[in-house]
N, C-alpha and C. Protein backbone atom coordinates (compact mmCIF):
# COMPACT_ATOMS: atom_id res chain seq x y z
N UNK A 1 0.84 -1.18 0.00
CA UNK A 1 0.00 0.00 0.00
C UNK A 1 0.89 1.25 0.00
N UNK A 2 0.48 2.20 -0.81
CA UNK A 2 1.23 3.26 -0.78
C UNK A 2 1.05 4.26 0.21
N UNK A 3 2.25 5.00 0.92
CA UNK A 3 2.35 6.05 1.43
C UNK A 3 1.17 7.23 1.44
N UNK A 4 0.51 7.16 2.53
CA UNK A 4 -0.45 8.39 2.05
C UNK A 4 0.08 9.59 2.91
N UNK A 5 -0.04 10.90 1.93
CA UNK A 5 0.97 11.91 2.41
C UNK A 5 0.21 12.93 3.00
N UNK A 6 0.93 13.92 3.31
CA UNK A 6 0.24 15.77 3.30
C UNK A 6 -0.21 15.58 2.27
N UNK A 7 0.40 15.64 0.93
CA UNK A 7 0.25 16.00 -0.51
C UNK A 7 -0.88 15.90 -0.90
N UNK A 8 -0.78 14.44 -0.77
CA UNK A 8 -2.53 13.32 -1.07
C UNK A 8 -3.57 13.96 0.01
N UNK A 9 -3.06 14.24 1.57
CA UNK A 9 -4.44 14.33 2.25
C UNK A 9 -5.14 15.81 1.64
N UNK A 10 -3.93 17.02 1.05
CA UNK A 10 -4.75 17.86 0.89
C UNK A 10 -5.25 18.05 -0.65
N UNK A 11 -4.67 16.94 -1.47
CA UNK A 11 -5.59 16.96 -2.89
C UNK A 11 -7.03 16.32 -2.61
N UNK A 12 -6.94 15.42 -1.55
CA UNK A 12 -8.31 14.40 -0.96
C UNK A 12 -9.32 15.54 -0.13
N UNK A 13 -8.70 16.48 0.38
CA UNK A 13 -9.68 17.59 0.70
C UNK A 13 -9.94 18.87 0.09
N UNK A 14 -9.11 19.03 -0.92
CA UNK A 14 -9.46 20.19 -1.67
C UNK A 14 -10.56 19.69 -2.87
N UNK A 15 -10.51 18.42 -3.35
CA UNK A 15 -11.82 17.72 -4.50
C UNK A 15 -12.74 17.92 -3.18
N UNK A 16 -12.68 17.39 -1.84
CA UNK A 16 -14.14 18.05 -1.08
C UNK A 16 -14.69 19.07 -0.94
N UNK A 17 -13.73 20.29 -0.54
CA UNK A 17 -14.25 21.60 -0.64
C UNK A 17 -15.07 21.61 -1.78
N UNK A 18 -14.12 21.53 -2.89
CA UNK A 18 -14.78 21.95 -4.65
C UNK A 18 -16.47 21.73 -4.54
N UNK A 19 -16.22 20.33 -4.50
CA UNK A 19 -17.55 19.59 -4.27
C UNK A 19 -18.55 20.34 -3.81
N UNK A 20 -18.25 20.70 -2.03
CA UNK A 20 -19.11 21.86 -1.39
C UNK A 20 -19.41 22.95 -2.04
N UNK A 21 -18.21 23.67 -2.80
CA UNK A 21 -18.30 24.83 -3.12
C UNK A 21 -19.80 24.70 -4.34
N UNK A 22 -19.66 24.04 -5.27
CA UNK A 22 -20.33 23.31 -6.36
C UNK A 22 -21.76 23.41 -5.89
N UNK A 23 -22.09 22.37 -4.38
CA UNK A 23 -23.19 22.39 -4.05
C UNK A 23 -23.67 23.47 -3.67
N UNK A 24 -23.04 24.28 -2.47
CA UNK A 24 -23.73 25.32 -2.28
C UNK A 24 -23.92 26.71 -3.08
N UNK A 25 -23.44 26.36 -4.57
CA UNK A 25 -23.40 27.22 -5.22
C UNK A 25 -25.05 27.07 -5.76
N UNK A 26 -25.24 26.02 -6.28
CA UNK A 26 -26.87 25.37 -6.38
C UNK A 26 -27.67 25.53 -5.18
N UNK A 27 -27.09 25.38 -4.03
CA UNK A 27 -28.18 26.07 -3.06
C UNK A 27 -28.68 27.23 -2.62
N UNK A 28 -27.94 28.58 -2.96
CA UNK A 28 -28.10 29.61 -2.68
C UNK A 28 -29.49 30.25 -2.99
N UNK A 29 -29.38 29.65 -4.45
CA UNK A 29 -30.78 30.37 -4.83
C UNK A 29 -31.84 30.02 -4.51
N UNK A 30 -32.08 28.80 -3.85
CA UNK A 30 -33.06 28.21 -3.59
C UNK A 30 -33.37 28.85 -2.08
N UNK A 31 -32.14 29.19 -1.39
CA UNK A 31 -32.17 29.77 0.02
C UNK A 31 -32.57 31.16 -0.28
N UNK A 32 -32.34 31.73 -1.58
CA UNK A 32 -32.58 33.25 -1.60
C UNK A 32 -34.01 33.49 -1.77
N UNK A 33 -34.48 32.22 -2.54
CA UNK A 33 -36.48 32.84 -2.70
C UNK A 33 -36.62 32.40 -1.46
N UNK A 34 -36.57 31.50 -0.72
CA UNK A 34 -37.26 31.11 0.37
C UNK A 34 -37.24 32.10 1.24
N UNK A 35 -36.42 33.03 1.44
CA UNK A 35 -36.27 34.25 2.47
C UNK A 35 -36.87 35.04 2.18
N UNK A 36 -37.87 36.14 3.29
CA UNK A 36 -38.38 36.71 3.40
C UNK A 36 -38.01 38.40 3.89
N UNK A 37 -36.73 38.26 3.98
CA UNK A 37 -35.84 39.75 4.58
C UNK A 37 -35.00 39.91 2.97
N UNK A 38 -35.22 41.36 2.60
CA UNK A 38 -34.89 41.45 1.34
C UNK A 38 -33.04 41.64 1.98
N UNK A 39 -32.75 41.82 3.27
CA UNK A 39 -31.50 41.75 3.32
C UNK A 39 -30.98 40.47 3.37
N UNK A 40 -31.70 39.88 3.57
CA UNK A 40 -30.88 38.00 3.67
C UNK A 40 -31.22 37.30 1.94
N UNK A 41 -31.98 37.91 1.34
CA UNK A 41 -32.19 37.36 -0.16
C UNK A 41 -30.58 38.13 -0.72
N UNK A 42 -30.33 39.23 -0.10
CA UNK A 42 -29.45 40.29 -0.78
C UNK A 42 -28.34 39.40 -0.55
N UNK A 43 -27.89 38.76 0.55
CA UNK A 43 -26.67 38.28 1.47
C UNK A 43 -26.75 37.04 0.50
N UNK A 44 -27.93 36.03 0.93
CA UNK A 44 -27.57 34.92 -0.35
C UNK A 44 -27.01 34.97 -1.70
N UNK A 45 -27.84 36.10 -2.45
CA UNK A 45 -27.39 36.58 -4.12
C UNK A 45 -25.74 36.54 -3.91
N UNK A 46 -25.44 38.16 -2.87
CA UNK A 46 -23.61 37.93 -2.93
C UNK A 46 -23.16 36.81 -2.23
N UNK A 47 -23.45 36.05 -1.78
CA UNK A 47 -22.78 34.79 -1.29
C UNK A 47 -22.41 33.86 -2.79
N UNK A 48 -24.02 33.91 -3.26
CA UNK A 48 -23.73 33.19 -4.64
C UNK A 48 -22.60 33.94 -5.69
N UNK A 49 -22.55 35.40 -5.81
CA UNK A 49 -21.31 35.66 -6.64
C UNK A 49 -20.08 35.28 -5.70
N UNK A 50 -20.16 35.17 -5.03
CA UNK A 50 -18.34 35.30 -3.87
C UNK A 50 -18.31 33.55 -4.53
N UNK A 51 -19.15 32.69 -3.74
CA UNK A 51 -18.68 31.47 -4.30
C UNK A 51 -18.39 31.21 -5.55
N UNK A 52 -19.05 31.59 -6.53
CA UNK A 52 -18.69 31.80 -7.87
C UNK A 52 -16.65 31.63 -8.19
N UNK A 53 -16.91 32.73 -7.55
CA UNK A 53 -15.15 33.43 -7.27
C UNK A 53 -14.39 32.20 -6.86
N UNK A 54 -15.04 31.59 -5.73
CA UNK A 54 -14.41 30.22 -5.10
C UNK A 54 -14.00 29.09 -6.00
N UNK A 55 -15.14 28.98 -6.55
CA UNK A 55 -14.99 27.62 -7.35
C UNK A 55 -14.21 28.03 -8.38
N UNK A 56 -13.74 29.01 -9.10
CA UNK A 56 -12.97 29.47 -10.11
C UNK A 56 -11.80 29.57 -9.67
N UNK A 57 -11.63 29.55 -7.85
CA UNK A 57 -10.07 29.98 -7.21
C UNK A 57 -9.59 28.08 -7.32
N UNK A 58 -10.85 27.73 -6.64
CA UNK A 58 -9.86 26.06 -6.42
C UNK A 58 -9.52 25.57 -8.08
N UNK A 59 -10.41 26.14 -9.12
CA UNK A 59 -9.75 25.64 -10.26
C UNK A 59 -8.68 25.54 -10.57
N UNK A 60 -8.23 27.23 -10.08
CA UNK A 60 -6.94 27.21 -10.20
C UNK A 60 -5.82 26.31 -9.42
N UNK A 61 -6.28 26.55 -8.05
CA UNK A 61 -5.34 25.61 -7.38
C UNK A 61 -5.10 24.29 -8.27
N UNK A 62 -6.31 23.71 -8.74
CA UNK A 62 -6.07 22.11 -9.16
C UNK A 62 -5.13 22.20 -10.28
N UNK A 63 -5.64 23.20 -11.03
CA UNK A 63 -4.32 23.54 -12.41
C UNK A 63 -2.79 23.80 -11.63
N UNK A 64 -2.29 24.59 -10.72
CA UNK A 64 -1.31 24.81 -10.04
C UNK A 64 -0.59 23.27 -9.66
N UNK A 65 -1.64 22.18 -8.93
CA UNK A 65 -1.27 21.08 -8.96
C UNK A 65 -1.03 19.94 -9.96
N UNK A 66 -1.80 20.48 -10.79
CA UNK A 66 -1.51 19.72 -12.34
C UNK A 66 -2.39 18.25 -12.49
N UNK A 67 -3.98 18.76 -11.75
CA UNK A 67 -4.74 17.26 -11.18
C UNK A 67 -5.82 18.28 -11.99
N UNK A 68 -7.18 17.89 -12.87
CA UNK A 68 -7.72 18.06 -13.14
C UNK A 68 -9.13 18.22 -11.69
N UNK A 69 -9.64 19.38 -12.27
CA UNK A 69 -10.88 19.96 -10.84
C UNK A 69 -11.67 19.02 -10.72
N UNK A 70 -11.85 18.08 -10.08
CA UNK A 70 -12.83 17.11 -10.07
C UNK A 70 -12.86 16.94 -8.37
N UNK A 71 -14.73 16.81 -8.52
CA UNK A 71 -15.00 16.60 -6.41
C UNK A 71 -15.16 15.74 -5.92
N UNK A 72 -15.38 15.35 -5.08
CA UNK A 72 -15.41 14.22 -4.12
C UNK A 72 -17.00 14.22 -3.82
N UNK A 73 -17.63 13.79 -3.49
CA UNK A 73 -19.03 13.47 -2.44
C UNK A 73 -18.27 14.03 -0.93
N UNK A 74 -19.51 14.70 -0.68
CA UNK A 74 -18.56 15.60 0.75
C UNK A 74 -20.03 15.17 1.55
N UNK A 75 -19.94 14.50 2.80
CA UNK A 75 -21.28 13.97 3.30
C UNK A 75 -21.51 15.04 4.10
N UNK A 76 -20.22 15.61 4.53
CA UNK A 76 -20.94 16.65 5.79
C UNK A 76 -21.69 17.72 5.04
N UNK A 77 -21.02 18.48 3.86
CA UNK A 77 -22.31 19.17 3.13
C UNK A 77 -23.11 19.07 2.81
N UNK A 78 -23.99 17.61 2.55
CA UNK A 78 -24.97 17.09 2.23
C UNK A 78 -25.87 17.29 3.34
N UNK A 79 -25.54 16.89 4.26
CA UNK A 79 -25.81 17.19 5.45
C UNK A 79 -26.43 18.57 5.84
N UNK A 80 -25.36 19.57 5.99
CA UNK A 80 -25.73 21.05 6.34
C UNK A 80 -26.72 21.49 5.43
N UNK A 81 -26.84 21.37 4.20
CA UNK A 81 -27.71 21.44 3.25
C UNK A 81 -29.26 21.06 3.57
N UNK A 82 -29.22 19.68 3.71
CA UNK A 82 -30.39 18.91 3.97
C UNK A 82 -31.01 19.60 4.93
N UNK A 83 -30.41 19.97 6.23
CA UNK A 83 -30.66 20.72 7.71
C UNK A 83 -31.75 22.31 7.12
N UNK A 84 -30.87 22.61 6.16
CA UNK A 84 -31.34 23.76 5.20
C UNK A 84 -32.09 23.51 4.68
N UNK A 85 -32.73 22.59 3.78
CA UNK A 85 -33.71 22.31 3.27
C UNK A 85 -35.24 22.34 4.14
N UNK A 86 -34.42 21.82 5.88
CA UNK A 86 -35.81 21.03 6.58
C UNK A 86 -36.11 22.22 7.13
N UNK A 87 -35.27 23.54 7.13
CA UNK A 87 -36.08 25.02 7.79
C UNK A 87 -36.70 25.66 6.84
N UNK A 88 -36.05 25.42 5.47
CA UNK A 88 -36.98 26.14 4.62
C UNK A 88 -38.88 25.23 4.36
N UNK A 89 -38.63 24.06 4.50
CA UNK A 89 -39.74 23.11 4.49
C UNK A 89 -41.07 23.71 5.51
N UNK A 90 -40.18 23.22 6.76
CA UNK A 90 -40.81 23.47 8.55
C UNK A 90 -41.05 24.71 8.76
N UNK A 91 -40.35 25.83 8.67
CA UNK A 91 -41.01 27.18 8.96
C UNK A 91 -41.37 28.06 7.57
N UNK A 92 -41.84 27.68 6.45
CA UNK A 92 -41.92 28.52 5.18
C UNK A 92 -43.02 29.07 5.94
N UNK A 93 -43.20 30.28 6.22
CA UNK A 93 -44.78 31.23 6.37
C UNK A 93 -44.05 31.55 7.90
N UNK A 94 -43.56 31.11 8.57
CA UNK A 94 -43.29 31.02 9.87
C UNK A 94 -42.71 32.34 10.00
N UNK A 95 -42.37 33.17 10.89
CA UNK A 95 -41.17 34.27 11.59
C UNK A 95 -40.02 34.24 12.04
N UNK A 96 -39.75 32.59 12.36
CA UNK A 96 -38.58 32.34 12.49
C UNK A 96 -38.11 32.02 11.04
N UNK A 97 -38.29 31.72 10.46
CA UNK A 97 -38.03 31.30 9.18
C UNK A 97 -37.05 31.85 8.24
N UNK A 98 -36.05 33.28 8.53
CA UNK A 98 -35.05 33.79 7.90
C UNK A 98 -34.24 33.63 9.03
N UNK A 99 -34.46 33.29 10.57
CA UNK A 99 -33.36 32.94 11.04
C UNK A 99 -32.53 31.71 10.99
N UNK A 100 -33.93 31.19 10.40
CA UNK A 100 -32.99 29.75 10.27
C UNK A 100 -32.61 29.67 9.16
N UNK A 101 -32.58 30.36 8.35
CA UNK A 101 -31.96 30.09 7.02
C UNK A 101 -30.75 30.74 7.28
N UNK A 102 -30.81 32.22 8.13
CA UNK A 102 -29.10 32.57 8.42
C UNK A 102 -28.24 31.54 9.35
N UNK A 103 -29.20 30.99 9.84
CA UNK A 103 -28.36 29.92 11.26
C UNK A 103 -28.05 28.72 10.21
N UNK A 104 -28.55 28.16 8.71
CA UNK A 104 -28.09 27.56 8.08
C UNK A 104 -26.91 27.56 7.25
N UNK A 105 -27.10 28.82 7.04
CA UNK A 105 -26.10 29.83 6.02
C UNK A 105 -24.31 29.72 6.88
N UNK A 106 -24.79 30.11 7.76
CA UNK A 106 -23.60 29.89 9.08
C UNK A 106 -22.87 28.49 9.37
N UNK A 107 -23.80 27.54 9.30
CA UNK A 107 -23.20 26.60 9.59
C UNK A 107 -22.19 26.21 8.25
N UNK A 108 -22.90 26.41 7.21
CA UNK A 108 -21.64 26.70 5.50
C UNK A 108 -20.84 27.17 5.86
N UNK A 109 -20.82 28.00 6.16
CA UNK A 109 -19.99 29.22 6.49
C UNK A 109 -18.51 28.52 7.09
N UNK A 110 -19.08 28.00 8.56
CA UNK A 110 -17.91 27.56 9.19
C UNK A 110 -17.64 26.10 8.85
N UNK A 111 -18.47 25.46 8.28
CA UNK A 111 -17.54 24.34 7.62
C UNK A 111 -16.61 24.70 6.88
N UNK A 112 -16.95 25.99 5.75
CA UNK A 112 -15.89 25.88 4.73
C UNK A 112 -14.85 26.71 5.76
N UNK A 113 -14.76 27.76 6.50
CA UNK A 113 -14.09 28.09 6.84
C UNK A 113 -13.20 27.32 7.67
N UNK A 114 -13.71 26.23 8.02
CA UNK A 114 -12.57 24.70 8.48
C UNK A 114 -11.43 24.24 7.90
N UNK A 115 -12.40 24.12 6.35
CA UNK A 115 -11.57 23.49 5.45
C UNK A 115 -10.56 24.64 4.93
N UNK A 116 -10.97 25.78 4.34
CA UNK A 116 -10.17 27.02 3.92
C UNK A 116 -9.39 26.94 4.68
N UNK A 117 -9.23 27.14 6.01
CA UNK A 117 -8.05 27.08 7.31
C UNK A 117 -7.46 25.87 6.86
N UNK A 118 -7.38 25.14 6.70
CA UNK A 118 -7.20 23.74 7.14
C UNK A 118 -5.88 23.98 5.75
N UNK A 119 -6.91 23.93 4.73
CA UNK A 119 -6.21 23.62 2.95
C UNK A 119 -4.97 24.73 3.11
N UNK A 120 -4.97 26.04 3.98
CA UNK A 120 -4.20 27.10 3.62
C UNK A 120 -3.40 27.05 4.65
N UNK A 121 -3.19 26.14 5.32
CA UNK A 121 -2.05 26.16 6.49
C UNK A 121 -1.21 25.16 5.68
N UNK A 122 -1.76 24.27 5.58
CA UNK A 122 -1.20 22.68 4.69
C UNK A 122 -0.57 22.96 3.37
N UNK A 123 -0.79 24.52 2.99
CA UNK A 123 -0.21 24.62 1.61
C UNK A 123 0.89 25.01 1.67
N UNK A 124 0.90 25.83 3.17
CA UNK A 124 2.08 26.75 3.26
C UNK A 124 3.18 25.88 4.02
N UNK A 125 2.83 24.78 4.38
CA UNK A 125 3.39 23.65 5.25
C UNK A 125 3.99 22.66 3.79
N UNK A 126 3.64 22.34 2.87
CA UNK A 126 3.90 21.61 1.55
C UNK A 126 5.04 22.70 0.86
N UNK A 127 5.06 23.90 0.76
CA UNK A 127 5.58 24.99 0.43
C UNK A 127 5.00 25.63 -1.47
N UNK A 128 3.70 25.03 -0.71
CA UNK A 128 3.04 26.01 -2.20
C UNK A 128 2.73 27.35 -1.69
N UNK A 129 3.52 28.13 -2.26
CA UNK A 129 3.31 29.66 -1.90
C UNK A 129 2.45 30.27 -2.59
N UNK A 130 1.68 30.20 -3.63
CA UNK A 130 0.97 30.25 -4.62
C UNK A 130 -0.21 30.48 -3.85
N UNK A 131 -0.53 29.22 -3.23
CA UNK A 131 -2.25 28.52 -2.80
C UNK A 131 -2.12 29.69 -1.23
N UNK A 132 -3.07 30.83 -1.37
CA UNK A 132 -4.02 31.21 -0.40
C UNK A 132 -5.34 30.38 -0.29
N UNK A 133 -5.87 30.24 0.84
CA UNK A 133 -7.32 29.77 0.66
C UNK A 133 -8.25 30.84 1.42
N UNK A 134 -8.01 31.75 2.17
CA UNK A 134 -8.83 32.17 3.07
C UNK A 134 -9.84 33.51 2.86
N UNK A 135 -10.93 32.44 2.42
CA UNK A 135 -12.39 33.36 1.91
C UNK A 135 -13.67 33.65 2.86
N UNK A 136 -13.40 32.76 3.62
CA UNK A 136 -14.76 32.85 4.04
C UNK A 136 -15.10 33.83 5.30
N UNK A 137 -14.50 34.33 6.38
CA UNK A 137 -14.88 34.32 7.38
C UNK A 137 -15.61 35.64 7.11
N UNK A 138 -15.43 36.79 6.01
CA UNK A 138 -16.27 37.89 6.25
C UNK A 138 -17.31 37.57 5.94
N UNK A 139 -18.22 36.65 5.16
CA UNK A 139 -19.28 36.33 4.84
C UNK A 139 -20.40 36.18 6.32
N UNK A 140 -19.25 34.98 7.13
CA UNK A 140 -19.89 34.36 8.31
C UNK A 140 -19.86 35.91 9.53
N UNK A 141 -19.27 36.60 9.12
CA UNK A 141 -19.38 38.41 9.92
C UNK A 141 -20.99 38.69 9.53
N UNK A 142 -21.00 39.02 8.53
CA UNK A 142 -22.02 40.09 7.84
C UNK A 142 -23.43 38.88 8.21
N UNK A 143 -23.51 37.61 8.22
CA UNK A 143 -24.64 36.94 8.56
C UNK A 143 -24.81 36.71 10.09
N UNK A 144 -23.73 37.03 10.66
CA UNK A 144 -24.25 37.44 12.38
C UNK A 144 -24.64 38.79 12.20
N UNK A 145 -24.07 40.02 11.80
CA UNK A 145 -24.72 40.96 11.88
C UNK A 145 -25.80 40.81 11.55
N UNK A 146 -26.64 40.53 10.60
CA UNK A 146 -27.88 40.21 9.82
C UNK A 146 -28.94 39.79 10.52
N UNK A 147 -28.25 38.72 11.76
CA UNK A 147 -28.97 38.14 12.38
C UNK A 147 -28.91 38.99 13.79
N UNK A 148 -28.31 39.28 14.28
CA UNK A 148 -28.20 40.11 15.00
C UNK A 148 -29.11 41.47 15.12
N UNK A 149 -28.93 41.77 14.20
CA UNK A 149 -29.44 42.79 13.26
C UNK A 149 -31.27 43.23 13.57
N UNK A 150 -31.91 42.44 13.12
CA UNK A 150 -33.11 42.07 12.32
C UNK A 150 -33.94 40.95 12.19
N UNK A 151 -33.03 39.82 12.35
CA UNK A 151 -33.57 38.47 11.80
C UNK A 151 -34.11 37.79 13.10
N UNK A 152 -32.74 38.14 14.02
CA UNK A 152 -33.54 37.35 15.44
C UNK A 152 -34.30 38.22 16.20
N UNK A 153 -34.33 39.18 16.21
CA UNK A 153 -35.04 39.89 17.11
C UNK A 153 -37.00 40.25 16.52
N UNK A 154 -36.92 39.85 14.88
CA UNK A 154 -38.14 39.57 14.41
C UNK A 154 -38.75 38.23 14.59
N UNK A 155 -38.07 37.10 14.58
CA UNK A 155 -38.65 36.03 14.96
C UNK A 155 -39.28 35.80 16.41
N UNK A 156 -37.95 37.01 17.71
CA UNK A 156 -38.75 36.59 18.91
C UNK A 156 -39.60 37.10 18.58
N UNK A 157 -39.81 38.61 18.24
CA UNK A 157 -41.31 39.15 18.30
C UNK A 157 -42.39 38.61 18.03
N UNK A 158 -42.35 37.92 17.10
CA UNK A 158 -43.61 37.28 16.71
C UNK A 158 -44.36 36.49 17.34
C-alpha cells in the first residue's frame, strides 16, 4: 500500500471543498427565494457571486497542482444542506423562518471556513506559496450581523 501523504491528504480535501463549493453554489438560490428579509435574499445573491469566485479559485489551485478539478461526495455538506432544506420546508410562512436560514447559512460558512483554514495552512506547510485559501470568514461576519441585526429579534417578536 502506498504512502499516504500531506500531498494526497490535501488533494483528498481540496476535490471536497470543490464539491461543497459546487453544491452550495446550487443552493443559494433556492435559500434566496425562500427568504423573506430582502436583506438576507441580498446576502444569499452575494454569497452566490463570492462562491462563484471560489470555485474558479480552487480551479486554479487544481491547475497549479496539475490534477484536473474534479470533487469528491462531501457527506458533511450534504448534510448542512439537507438541515437547510428542513427550515426552509418546517417554517416557510413562519417568523422564524429567515433565522434559520441565516443559522443555516452559518453553519456553511464555518464548515468551509474549516476546510479554507485547514487547505491554507497545509499549503504553506507543503511549500506552495501560490495557494491562499482564506475566503470565508467575512461572509460568516455580515450573517451574524444580519442576524443580530433584524432576523432574530423579528422572529422573537412574533
Amino acid at each position: 500500500m502506498a504512502e499516504k501523504t500531506l500531498a494526497i491528504l490535501f488533494h483528498e480535501t481540496l476535490k471536497d471543498v470543490y464539491y461543497a463549493e459546487r453544491k452550495i453554489l446550487k443552493a443559494l438560490p433556492k435559500m434566496a427565494r425562500g427568504a423573506t428579509s430582502s436583506k438576507l435574499k441580498a446576502a444569499f445573491e452575494k454569497h452566490r457571486d463570492e462562491t462563484e469566485v471560489h470555485v474558479e479559485r480552487l480551479q486554479q489551485v487544481f491547475d497549479i497542482l496539475g490534477k484536473p478539478a474534479r470533487g469528491k461526495t462531501c457527506d458533511a455538506i450534504e448534510g448542512i444542506l439537507a438541515e437547510g432544506d428542513e427550515i426552509l420546508e418546517d417554517f416557510k410562512g413562519q417568523a422564524a423562518l429567515d433565522a434559520g436560514l441565516a443559522s443555516a447559512a452559518q453553519a456553511v460558512e464555518h464548515y468551509e471556513i474549516a476546510r479554507y483554514g485547514t487547505l491554507s495552512r497545509w499549503a504553506g506547510d507543503l511549500g506552495m506559496k501560490d495557494i491562499t485559501l482564506q475566503e470565508e470568514t467575512k461572509t460568516d461576519e455580515a450573517l451574524t450581523a444580519l442576524a443580530e441585526g433584524s432576523l432574530n429579534p423579528a422572529a422573537i417578536a412574533a
